[in-house]
Protein backbone atom coordinates (compact mmCIF):
# COMPACT_ATOMS: atom_id res chain seq x y z
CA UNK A 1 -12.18 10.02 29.20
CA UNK A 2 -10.65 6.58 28.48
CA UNK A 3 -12.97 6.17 25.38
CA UNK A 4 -12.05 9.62 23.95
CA UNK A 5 -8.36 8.83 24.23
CA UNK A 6 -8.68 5.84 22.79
CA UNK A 7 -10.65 7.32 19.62
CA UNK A 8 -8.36 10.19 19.47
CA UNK A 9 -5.15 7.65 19.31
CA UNK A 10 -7.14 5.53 16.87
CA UNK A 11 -7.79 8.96 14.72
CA UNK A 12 -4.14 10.25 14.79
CA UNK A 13 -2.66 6.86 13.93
CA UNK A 14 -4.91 6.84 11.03
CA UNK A 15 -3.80 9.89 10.09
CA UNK A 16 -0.46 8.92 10.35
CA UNK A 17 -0.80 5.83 8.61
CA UNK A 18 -2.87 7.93 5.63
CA UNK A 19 0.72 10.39 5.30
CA UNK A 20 3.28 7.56 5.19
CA UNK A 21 1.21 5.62 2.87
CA UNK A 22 0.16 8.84 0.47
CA UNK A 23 3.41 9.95 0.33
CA UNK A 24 4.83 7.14 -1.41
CA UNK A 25 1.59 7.62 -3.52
CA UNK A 26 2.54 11.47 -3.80
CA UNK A 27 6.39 10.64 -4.80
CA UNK A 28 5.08 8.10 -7.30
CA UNK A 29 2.46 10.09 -8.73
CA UNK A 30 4.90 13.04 -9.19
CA UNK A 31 7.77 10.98 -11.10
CA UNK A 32 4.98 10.01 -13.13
CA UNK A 33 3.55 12.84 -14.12
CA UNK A 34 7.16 14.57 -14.56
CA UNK A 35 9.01 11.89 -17.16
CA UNK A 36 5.57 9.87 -18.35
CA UNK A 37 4.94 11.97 -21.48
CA UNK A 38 5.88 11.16 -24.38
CA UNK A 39 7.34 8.30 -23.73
CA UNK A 40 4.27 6.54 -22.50
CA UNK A 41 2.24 7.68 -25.12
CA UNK A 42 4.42 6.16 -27.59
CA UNK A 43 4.87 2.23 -26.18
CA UNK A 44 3.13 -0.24 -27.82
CA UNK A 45 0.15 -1.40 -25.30
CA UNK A 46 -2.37 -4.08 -25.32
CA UNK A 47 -6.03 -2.53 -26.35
CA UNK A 48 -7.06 -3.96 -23.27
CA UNK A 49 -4.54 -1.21 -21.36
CA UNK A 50 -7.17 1.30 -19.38
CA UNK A 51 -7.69 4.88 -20.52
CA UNK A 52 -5.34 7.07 -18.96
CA UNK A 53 -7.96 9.16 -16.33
CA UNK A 54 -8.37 5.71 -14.56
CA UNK A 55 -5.19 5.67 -13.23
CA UNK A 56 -6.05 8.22 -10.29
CA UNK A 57 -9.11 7.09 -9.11
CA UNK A 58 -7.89 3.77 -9.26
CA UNK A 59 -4.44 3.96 -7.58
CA UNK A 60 -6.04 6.61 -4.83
CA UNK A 61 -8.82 3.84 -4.18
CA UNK A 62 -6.08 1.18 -3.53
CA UNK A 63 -3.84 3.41 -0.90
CA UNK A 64 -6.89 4.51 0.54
CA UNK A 65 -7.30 0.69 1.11
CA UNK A 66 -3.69 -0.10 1.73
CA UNK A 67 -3.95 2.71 4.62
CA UNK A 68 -7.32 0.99 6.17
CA UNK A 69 -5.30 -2.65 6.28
CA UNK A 70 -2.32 -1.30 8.19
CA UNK A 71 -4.52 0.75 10.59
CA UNK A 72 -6.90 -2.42 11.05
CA UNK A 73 -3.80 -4.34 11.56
CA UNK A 74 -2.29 -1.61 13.79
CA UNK A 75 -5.00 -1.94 16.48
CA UNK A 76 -4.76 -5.66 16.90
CA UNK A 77 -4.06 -6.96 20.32
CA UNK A 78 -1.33 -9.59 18.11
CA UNK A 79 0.28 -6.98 15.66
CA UNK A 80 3.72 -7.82 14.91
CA UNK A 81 6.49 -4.74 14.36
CA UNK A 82 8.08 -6.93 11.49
CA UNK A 83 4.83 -6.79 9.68
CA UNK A 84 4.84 -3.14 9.99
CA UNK A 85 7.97 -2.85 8.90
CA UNK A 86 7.32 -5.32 5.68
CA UNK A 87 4.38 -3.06 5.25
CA UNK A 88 6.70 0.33 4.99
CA UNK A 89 9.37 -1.45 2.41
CA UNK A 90 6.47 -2.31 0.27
CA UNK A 91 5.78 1.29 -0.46
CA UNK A 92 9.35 1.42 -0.93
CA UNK A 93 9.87 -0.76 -3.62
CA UNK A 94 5.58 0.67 -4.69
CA UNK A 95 7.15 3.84 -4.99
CA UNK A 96 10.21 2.57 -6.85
CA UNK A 97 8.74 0.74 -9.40
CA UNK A 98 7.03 4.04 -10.55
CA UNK A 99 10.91 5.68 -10.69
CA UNK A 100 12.31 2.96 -12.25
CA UNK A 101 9.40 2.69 -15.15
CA UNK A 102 8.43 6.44 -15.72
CA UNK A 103 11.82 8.17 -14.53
CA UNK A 104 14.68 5.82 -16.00
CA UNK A 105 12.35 4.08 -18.25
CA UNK A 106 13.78 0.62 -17.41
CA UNK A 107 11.43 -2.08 -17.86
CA UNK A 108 13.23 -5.00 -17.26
CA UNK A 109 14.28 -3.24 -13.81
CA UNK A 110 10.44 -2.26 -13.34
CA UNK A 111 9.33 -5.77 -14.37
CA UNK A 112 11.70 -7.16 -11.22
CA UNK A 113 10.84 -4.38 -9.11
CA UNK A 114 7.49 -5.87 -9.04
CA UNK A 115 7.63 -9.19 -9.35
CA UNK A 116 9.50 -8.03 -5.55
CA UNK A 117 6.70 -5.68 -4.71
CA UNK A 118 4.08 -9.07 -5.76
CA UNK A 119 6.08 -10.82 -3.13
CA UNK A 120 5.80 -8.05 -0.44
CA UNK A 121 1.91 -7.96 -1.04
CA UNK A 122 1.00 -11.70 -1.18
CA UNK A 123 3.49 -11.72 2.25
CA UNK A 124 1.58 -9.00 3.74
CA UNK A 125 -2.03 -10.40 3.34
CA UNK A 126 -1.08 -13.55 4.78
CA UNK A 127 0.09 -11.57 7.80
CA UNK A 128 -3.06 -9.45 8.00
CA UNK A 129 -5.26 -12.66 7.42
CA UNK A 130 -3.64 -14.45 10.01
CA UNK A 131 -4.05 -12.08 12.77
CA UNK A 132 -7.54 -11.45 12.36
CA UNK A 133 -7.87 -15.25 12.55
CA UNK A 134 -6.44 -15.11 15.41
CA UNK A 135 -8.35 -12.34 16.58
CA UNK A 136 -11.63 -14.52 15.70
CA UNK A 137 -10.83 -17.32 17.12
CA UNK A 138 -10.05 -15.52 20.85
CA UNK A 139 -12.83 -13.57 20.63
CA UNK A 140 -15.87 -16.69 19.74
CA UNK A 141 -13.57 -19.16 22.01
CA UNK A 142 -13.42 -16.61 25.23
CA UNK A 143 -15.36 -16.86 28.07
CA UNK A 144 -16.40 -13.11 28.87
């Protein structure tokens, strides 16, 4: 009974995890496809800027993987609150940067936006790399 418990607390925070993070995804996505056209169409990009219907897969692939790291990190015996909460303000400012760029059309705002949200990610790996370090070295170093 223990073991189904814990799987079933393992499922739902998944779960939960997948609707915070895909809702920042969903609110991002939506500005986007409200205010991008035809503004986007008509900035000068780089030719090596992707094709347009690489966007989705792409960007559904990545908080598909952002929602994995914070469950991983969720069911560590050393998880930290703060990094949580780090973890919830980066889809903040994730979710703003697509306002800011595609809504308001501000790309000196959107430039700083995520040079911020850089920050938040290179701060959050660290994190999640140093608890399953941690989590490594207790688990080879243990007697059981």
């Amino acid at each position: 009974m223990y073991i189904f418990n814990m799987l079933k607390n393992k499922f739902l925070t998944f779960l939960l995890f997948l609707a915070i993070t895909f809702s920042a995804s969903f609110i991002g996505g939506l500005s986007t496809i409200t205010f991008k056209e035809p503004w986007y169409s008509l900035l000068n990009k780089p030719t090596f800027n992707p094709p347009d219907w690489i966007f989705g897969p792409v960007w559904t692939s990545l908080y598909l993987m952002m929602t994995f790291s914070i469950w991983l990190y969720w069911h560590t015996k050393n998880r930290d609150m703060n990094t949580v909460y780090i973890y919830l303000i980066h889809l903040i400012f994730n979710t703003t940067w697509s306002i800011v760029f595609f809504v308001f059309h501000n790309m000196v705002l959107a430039l700083l936006v995520l040079i911020i949200l850089i920050a938040f990610i290179i701060n959050l790996i660290l994190r999640f790399k140093r608890v399953k370090m941690w989590s490594a070295t207790r688990n080879c170093c243990t007697p059981t």
